[in-house]
Protein backbone atom coordinates (compact mmCIF):
# COMPACT_ATOMS: atom_id res chain seq x y z
CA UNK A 1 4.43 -9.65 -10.66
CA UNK A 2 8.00 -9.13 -11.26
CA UNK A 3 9.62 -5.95 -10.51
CA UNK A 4 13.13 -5.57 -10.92
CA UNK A 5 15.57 -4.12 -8.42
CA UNK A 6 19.14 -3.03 -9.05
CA UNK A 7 20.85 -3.67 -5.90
CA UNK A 8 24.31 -1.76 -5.35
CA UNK A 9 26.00 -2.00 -2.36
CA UNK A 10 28.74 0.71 -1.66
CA UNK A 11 28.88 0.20 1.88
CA UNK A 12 31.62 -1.58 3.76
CA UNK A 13 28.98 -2.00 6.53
CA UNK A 14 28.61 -6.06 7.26
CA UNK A 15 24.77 -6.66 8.45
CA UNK A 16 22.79 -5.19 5.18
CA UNK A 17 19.95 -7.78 3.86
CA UNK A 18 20.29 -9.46 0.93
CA UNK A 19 18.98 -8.88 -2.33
CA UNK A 20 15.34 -11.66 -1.71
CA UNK A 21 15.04 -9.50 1.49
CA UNK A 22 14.87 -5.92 -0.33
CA UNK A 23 12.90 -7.79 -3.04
CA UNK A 24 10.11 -8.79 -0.22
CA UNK A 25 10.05 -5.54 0.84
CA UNK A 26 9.44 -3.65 -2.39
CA UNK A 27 6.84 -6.51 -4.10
CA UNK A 28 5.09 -6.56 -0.88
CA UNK A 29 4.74 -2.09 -1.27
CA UNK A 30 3.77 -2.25 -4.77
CA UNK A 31 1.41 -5.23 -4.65
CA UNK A 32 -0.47 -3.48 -1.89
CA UNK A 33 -0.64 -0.46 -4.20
CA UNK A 34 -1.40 -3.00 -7.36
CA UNK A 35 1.88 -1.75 -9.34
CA UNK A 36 3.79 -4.54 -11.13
CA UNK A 37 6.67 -4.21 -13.26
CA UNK A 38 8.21 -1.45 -11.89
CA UNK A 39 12.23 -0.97 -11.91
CA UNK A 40 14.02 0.42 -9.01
CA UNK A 41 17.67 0.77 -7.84
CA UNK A 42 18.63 0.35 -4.30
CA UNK A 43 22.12 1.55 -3.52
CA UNK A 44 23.22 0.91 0.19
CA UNK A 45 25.92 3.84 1.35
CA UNK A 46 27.92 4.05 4.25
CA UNK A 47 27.39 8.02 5.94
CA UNK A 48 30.02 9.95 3.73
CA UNK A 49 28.15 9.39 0.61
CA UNK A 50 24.95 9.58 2.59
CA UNK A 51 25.76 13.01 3.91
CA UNK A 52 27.21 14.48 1.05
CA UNK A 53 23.65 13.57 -0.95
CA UNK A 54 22.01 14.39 2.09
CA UNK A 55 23.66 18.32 1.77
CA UNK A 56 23.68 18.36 -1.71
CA UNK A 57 20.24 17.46 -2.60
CA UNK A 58 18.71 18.74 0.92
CA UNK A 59 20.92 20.95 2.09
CA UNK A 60 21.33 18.86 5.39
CA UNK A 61 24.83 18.42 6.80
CA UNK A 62 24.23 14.82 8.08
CA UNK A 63 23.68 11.37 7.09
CA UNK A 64 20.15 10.33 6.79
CA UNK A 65 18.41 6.60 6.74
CA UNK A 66 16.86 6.92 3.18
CA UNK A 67 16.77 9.23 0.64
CA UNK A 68 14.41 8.65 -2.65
CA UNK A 69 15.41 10.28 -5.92
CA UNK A 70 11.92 9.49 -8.10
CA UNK A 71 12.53 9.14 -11.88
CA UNK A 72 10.23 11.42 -14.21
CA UNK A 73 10.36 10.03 -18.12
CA UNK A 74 10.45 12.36 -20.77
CA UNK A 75 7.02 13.02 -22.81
CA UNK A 76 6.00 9.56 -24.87
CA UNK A 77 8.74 7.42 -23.16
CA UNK A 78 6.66 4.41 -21.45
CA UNK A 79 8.91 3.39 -18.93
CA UNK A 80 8.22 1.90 -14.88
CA UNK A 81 11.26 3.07 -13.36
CA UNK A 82 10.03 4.02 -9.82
CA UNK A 83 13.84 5.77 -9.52
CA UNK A 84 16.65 5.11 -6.54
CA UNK A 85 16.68 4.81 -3.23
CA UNK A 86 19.88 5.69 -1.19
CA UNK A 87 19.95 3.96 2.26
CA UNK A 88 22.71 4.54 4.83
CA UNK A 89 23.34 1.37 6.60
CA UNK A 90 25.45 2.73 9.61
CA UNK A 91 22.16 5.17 10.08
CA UNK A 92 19.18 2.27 9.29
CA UNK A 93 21.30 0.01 12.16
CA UNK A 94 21.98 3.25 15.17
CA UNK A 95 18.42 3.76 14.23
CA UNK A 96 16.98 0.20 14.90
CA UNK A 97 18.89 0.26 17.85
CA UNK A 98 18.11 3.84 19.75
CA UNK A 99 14.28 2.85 18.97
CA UNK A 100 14.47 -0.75 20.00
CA UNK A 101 13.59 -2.77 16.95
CA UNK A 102 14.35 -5.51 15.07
CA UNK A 103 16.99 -4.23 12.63
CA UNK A 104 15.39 -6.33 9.32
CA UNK A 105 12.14 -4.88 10.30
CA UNK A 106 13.76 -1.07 10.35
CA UNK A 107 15.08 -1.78 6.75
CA UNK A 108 11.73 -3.18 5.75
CA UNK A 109 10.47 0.27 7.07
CA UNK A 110 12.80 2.64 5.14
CA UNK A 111 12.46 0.27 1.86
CA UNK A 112 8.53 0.79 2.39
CA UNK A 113 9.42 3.88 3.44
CA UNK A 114 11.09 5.60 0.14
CA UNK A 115 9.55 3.53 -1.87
CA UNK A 116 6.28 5.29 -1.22
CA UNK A 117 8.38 8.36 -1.75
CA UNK A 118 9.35 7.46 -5.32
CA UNK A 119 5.86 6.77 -5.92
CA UNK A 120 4.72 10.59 -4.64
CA UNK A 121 3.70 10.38 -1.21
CA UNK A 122 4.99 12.68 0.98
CA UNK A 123 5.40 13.63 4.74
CA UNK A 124 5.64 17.48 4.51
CA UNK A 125 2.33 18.41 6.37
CA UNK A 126 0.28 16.47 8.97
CA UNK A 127 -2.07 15.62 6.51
CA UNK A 128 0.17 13.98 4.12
CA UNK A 129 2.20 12.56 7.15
CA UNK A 130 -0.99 10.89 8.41
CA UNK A 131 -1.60 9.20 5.10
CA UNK A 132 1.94 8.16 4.20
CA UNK A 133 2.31 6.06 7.66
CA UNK A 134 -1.22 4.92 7.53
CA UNK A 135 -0.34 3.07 4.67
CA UNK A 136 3.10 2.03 5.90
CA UNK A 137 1.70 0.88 8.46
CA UNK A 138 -0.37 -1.54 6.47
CA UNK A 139 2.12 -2.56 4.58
CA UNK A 140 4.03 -3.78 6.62
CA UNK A 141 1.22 -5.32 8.83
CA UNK A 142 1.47 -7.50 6.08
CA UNK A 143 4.69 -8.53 6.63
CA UNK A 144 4.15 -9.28 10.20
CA UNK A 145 5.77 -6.41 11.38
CA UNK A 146 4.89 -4.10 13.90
CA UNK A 147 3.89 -0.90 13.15
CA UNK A 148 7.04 1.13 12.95
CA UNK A 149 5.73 4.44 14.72
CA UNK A 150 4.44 2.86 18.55
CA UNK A 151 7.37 3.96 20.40
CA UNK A 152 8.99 1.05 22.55
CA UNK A 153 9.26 1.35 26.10
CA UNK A 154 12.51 0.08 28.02
């Protein structure tokens, strides 16, 4: 298996994994899912350029912890790119924090996370919801981390 990430940092945020971390996260998603080859970019943001994709393409004015912009090839092009992933680092570290986890195992989370996204699952209705962190859950079991929805207690 060898997918290939593009990794762009545009943050000036110091504690962001490095590029063997994010490339755990997403070969661990995709070999559960048995996709190889696949080409995704991963561009880490700081909460301007988070927000401002966050209004533009959601029409949300606020910075969010991952958004997932899926690629869709034109008719007869053959290509595995999955698409981009924007992820807020100032937003992936308050979150970690308020909800008392381990900050590599948050950005594990929202790289599972969106990365499910750009592959078409969605959390819209319960349904969906229940399916999306079923499998995230799994995931990530994987990767020896807990499952990311148990709330933590003080």
């Amino acid at each position: 298996m060898s997918n290939l990430i593009d990794l762009q940092l545009a943050s000036r945020f110091s504690d962001i994994p490095d590029t063997q971390q994010f490339q755990t996260w997403v070969d661990n998603c995709l070999a559960h899912l048995n996709i190889s080859d696949a080409e995704l970019t991963i561009r880490v943001v700081d909460e301007d350029e988070s927000q401002h994709l966050n209004h533009t393409y959601r029409g949300k004015e606020k910075p969010t912890n991952v958004l997932s912009f899926p690629f869709e090839a034109p008719p007869g092009i053959e290509i595995n790119l999955l698409g981009d992933l924007v992820v807020c680092a100032q937003v992936v570290a308050l979150e970690a924090s308020q909800q008392k986890k381990k900050l590599w195992d948050h950005w594990a989370h929202m790289i599972t996370h969106g990365t499910l996204h750009l592959l078409g699952y969605d959390h819209i209705d319960d349904e969906d919801a229940q399916e999306m962190e079923t499998l995230e859950i799994r995931i990530l079991d994987k990767l020896a981390i807990d499952d990311p929805y148990q709330i933590k207690e003080s």
